[in-house]
N, C-alpha and C. Protein backbone atom coordinates (compact mmCIF):
# COMPACT_ATOMS: atom_id res chain seq x y z
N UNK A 1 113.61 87.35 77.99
CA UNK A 1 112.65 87.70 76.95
C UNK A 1 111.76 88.84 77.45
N UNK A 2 111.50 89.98 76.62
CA UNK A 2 110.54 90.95 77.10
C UNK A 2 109.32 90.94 76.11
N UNK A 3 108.43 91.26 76.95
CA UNK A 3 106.80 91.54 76.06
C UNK A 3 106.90 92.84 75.30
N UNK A 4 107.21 93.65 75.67
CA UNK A 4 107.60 95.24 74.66
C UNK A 4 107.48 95.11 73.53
N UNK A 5 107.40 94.26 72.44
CA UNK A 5 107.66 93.92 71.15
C UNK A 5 105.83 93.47 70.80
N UNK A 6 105.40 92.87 72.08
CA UNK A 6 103.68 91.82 71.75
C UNK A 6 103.10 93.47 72.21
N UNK A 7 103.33 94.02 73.40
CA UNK A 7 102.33 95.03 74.02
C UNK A 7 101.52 95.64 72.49
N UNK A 8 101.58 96.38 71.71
CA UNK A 8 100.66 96.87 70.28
C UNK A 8 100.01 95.94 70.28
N UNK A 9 99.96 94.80 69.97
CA UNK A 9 99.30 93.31 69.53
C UNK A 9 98.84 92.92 70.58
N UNK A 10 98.93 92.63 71.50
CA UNK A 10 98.12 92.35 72.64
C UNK A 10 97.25 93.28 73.24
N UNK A 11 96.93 94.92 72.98
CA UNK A 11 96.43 95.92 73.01
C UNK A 11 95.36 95.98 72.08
N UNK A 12 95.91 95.89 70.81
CA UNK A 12 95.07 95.80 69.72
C UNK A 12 94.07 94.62 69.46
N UNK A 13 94.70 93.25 70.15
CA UNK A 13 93.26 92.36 70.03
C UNK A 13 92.17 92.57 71.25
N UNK A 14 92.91 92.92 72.26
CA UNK A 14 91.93 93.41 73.62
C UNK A 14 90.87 94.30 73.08
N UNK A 15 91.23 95.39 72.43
CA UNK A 15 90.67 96.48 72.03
C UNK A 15 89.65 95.97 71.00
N UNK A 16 89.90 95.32 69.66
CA UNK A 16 88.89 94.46 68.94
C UNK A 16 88.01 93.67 69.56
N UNK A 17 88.27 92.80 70.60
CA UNK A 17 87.44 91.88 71.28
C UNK A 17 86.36 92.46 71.53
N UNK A 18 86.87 93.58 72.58
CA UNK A 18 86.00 94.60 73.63
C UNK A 18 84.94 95.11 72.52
N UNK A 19 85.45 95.94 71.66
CA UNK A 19 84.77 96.87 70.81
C UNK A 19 84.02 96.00 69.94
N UNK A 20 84.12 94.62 69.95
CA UNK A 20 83.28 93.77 69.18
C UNK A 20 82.02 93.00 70.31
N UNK A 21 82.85 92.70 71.43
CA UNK A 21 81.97 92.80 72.27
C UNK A 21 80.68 93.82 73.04
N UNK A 22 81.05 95.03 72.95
CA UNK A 22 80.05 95.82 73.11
C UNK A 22 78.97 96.09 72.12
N UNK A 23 79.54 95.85 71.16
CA UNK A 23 78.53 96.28 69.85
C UNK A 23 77.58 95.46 70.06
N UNK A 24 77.87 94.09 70.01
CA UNK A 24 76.89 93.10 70.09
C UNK A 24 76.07 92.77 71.41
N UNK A 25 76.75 93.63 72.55
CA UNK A 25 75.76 93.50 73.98
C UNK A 25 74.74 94.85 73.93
N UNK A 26 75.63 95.53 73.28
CA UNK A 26 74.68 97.33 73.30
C UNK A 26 73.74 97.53 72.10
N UNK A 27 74.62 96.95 70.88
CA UNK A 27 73.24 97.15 70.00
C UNK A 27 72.72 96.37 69.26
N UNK A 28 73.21 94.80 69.87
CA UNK A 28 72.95 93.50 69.55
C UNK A 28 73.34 93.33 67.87
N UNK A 29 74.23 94.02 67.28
CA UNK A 29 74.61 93.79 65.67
C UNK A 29 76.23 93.58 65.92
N UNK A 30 76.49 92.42 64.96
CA UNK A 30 77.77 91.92 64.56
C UNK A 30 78.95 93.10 64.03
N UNK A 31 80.14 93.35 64.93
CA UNK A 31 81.24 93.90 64.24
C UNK A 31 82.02 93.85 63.02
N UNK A 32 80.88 93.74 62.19
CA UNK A 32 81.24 92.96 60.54
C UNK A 32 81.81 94.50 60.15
N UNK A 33 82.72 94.80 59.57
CA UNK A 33 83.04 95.93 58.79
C UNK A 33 82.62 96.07 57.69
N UNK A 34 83.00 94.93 56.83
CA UNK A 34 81.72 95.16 55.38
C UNK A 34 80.49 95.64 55.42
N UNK A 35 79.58 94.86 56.54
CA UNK A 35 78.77 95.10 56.58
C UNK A 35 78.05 97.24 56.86
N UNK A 36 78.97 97.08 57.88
CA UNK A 36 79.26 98.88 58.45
C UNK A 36 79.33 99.12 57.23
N UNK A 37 80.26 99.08 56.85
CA UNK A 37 80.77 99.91 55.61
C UNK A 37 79.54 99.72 54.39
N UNK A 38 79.14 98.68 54.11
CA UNK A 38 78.16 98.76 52.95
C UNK A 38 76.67 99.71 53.56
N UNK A 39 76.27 99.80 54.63
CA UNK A 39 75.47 100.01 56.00
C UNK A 39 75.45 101.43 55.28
N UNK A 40 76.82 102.49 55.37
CA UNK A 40 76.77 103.65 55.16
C UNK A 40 76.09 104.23 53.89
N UNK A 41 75.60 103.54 52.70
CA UNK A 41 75.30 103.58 51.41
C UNK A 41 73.31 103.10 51.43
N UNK A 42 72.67 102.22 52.53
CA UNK A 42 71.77 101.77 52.68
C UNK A 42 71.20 101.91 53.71
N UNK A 43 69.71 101.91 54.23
CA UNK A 43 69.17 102.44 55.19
C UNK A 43 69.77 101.46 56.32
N UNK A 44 69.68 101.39 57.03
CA UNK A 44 69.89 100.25 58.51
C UNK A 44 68.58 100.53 59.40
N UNK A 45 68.51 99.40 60.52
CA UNK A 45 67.79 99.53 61.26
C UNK A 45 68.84 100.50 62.51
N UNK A 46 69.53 100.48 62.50
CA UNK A 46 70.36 101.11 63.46
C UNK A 46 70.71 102.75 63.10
N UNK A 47 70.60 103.03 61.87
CA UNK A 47 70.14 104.05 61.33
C UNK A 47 71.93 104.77 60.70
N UNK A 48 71.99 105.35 60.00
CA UNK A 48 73.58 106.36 59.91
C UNK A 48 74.34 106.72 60.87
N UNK A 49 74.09 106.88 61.81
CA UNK A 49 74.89 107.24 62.84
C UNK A 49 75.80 106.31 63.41
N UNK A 50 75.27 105.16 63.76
CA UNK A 50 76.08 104.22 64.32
C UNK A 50 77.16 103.67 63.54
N UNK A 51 77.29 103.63 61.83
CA UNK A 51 77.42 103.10 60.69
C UNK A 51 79.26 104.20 60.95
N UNK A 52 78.48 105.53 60.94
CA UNK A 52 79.56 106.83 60.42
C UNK A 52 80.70 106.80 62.05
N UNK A 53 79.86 106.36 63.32
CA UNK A 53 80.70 106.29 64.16
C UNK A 53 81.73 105.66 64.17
N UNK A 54 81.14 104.08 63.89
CA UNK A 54 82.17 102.99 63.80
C UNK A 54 83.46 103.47 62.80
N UNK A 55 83.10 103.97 61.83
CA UNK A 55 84.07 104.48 60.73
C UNK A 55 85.02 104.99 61.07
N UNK A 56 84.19 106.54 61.76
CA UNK A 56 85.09 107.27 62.24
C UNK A 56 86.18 106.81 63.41
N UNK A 57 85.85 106.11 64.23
CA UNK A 57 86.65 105.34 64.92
C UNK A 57 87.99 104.47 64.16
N UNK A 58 87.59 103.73 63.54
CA UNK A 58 88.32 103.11 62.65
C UNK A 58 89.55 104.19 61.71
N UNK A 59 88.81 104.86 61.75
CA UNK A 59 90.17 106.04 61.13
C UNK A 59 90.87 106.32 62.05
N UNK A 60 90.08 107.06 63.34
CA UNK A 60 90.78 107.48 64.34
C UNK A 60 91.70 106.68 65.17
N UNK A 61 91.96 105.30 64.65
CA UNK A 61 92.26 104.36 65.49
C UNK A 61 94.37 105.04 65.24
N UNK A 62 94.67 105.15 64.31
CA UNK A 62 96.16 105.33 63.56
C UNK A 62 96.73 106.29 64.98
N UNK A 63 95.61 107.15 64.83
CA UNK A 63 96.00 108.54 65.39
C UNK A 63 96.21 108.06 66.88
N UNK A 64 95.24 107.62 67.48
CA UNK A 64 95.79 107.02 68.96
C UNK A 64 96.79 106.22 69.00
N UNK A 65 97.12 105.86 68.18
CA UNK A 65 98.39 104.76 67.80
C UNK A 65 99.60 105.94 67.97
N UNK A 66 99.55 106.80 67.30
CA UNK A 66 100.39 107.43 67.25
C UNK A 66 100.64 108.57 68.86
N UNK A 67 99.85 108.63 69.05
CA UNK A 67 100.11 109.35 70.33
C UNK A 67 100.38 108.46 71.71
N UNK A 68 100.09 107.54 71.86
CA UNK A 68 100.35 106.42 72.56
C UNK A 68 102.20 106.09 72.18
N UNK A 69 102.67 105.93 71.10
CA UNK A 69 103.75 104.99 71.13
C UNK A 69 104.28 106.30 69.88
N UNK A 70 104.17 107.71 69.93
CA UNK A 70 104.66 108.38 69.86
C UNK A 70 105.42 108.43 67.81
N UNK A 71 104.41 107.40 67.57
CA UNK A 71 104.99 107.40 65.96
C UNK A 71 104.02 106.30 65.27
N UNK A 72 103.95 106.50 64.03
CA UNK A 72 103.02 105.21 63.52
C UNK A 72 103.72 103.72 63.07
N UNK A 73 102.92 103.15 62.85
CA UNK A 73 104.02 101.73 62.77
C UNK A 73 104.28 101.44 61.37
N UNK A 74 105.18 100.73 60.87
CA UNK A 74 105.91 100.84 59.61
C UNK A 74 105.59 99.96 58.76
N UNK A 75 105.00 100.51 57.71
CA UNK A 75 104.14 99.34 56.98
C UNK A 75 104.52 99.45 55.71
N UNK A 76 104.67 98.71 55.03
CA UNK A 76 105.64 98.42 53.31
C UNK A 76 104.47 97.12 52.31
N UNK A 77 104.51 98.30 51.81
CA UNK A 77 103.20 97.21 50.38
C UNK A 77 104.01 97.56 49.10
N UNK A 78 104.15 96.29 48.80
CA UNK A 78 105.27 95.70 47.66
C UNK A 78 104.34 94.98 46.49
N UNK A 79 103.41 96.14 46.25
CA UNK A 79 102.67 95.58 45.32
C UNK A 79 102.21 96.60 44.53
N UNK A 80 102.00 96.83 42.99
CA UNK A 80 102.02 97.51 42.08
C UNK A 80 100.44 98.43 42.51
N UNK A 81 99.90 99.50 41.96
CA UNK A 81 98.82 99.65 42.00
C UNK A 81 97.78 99.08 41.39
N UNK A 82 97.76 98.97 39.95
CA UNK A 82 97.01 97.90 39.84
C UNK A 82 96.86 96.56 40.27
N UNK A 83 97.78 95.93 40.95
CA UNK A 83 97.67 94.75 42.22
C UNK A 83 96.86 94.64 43.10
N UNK A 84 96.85 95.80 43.60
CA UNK A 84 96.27 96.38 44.76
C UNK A 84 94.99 96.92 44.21
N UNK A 85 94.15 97.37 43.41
CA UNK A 85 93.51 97.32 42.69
C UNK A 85 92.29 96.41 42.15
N UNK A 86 93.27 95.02 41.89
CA UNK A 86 92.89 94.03 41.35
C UNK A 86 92.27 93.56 43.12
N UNK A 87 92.83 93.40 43.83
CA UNK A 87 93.27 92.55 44.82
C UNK A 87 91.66 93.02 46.05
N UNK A 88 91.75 94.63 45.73
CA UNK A 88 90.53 94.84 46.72
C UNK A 88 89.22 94.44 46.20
N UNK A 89 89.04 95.01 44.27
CA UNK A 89 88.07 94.69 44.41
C UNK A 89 87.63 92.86 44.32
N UNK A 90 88.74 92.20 44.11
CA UNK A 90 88.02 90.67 44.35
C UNK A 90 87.84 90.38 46.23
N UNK A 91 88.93 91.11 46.53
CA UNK A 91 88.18 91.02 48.39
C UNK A 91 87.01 91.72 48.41
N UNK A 92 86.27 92.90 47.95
CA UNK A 92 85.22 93.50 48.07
C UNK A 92 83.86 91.95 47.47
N UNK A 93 84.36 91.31 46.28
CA UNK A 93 83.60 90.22 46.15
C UNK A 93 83.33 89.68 46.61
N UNK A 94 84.76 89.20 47.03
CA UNK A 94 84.13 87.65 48.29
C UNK A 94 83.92 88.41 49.09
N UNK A 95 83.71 89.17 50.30
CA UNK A 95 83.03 89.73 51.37
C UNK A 95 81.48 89.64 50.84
N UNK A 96 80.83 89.80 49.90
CA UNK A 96 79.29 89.82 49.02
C UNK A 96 79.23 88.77 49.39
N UNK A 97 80.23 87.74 48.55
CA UNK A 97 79.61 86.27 48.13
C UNK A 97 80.06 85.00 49.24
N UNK A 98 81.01 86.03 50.33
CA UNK A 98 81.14 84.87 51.80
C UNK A 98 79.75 85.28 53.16
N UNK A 99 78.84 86.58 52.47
CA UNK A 99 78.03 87.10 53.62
C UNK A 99 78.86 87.92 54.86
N UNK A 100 80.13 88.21 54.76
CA UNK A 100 80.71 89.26 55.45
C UNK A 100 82.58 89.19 55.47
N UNK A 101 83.13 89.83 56.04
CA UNK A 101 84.22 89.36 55.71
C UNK A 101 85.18 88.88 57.34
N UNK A 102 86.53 89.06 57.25
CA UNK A 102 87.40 88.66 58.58
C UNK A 102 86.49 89.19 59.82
N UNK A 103 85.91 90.02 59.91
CA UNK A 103 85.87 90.67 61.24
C UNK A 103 84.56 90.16 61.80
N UNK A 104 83.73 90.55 61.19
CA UNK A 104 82.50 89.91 60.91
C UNK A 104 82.42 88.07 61.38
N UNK A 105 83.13 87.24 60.64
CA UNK A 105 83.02 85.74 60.56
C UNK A 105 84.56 85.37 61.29
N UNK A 106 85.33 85.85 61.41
CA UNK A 106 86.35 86.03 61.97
C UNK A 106 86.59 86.18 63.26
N UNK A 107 86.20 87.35 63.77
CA UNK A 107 85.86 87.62 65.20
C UNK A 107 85.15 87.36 65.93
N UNK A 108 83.59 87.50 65.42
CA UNK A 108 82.55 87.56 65.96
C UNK A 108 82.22 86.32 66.01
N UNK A 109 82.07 86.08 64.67
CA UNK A 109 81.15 84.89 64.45
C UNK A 109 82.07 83.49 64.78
N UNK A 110 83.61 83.28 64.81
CA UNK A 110 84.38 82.13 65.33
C UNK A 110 84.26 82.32 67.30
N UNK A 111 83.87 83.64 67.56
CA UNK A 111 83.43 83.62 69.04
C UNK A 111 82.08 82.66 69.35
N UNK A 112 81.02 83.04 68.50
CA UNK A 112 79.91 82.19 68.58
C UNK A 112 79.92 81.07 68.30
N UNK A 113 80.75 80.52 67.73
CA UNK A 113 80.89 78.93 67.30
C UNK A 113 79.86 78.86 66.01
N UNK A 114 79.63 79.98 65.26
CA UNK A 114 79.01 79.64 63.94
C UNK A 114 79.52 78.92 63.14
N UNK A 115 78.79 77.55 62.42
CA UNK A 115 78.73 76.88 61.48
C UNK A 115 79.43 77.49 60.41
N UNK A 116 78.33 78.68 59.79
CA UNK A 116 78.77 79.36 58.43
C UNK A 116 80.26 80.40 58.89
N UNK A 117 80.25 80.48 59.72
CA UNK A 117 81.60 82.22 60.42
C UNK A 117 82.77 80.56 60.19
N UNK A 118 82.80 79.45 60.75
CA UNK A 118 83.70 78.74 60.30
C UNK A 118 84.07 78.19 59.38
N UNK A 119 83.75 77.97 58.26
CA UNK A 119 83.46 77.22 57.37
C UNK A 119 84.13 78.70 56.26
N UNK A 120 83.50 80.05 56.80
CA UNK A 120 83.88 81.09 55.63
C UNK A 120 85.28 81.33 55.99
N UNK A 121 86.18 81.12 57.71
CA UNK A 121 87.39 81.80 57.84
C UNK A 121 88.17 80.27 57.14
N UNK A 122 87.89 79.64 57.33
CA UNK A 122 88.60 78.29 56.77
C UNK A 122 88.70 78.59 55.14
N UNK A 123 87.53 78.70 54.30
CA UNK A 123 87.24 79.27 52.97
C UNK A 123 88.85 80.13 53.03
N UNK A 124 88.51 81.74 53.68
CA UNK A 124 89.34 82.53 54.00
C UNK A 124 91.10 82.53 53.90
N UNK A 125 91.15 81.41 54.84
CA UNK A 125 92.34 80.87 55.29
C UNK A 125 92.65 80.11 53.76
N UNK A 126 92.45 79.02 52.91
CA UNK A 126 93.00 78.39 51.88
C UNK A 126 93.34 78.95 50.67
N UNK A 127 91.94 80.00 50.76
CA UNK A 127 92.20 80.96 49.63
C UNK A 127 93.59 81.88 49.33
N UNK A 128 93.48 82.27 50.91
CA UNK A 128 95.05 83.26 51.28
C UNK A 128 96.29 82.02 51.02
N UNK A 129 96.21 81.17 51.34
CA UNK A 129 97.22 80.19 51.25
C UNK A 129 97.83 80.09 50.00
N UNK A 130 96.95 79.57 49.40
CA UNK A 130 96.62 79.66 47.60
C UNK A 130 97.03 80.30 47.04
N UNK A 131 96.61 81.80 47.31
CA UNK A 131 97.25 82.88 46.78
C UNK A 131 98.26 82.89 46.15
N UNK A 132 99.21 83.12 47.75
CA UNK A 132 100.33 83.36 48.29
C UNK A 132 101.39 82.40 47.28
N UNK A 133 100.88 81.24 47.11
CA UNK A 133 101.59 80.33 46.33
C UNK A 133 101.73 80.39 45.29
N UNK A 134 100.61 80.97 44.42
CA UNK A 134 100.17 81.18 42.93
C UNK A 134 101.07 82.41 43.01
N UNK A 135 101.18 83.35 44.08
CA UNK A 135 102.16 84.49 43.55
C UNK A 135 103.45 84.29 43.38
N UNK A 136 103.69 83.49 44.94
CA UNK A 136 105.07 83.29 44.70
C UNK A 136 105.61 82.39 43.68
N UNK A 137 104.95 81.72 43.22
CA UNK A 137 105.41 80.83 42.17
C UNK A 137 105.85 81.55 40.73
N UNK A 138 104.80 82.67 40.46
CA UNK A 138 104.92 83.29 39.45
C UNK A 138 105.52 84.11 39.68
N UNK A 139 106.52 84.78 40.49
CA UNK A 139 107.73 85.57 40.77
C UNK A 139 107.39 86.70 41.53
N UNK A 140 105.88 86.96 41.62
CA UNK A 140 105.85 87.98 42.22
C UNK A 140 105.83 87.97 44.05
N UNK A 141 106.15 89.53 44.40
CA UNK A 141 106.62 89.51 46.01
C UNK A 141 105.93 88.75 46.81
């Protein structure tokens, strides 16, 4: 058996950990992306800059991907545009109405042993379950 196949994935959660870890030792705020992302539209105490960095990183992330392993990785969405459509803005909801979303309560906050960060990836987790069932049942991919 070779690791060659995990190395991306085992790179990529190192890299989240870390980069979630520093945020919160250097500028003591949660690696929530919603939050970033809504951040860029509203003043912060941390101010625009930190908000537009994280971003920019987050874009830039493909591109190191690609120069590292010399191509990008192959990704297939089998879902109509209005699906996709439908689909972000009710994830843009619940991220409002869970107080942040995966990365945020996911990462961070299942590191801390938060009450609410568990209780929302569990939420998280049944909902996706759910879904998945309600789609496949009704024929779609």
């Amino acid at each position: 058996m070779t690791l060659a196949p995990y190395l991306p994935s085992l790179f990529g959660g190192i890299a989240i950990g870390l980069a979630a870890s520093l945020m919160m030792v250097l500028n003591g705020r949660v690696a929530g992306v919603s939050g970033i992302l809504s951040g860029l539209w509203r003043r912060t105490e941390a101010g625009p800059a930190a908000n537009v960095a994280f971003v920019i990183g987050l874009v830039l992330g493909p591109s190191l991907y690609a120069l590292v392993y010399g191509r990008l990785p192959e990704i297939s969405v089998v879902a109509s545009t209005p699906m996709l459509v439908i689909a972000g803005l009710l994830v843009g909801y619940g991220t409002r109405l869970g107080s942040g979303c995966t990365s945020g309560h996911g990462v961070v906050g299942l590191a801390r042993l938060s009450p609410r960060s568990i209780v929302a990836v569990a939420v998280f987790l049944a909902t996706a379950i759910g879904t998945v069932a309600i789609m496949r049942f009704a024929g779609a991919s």
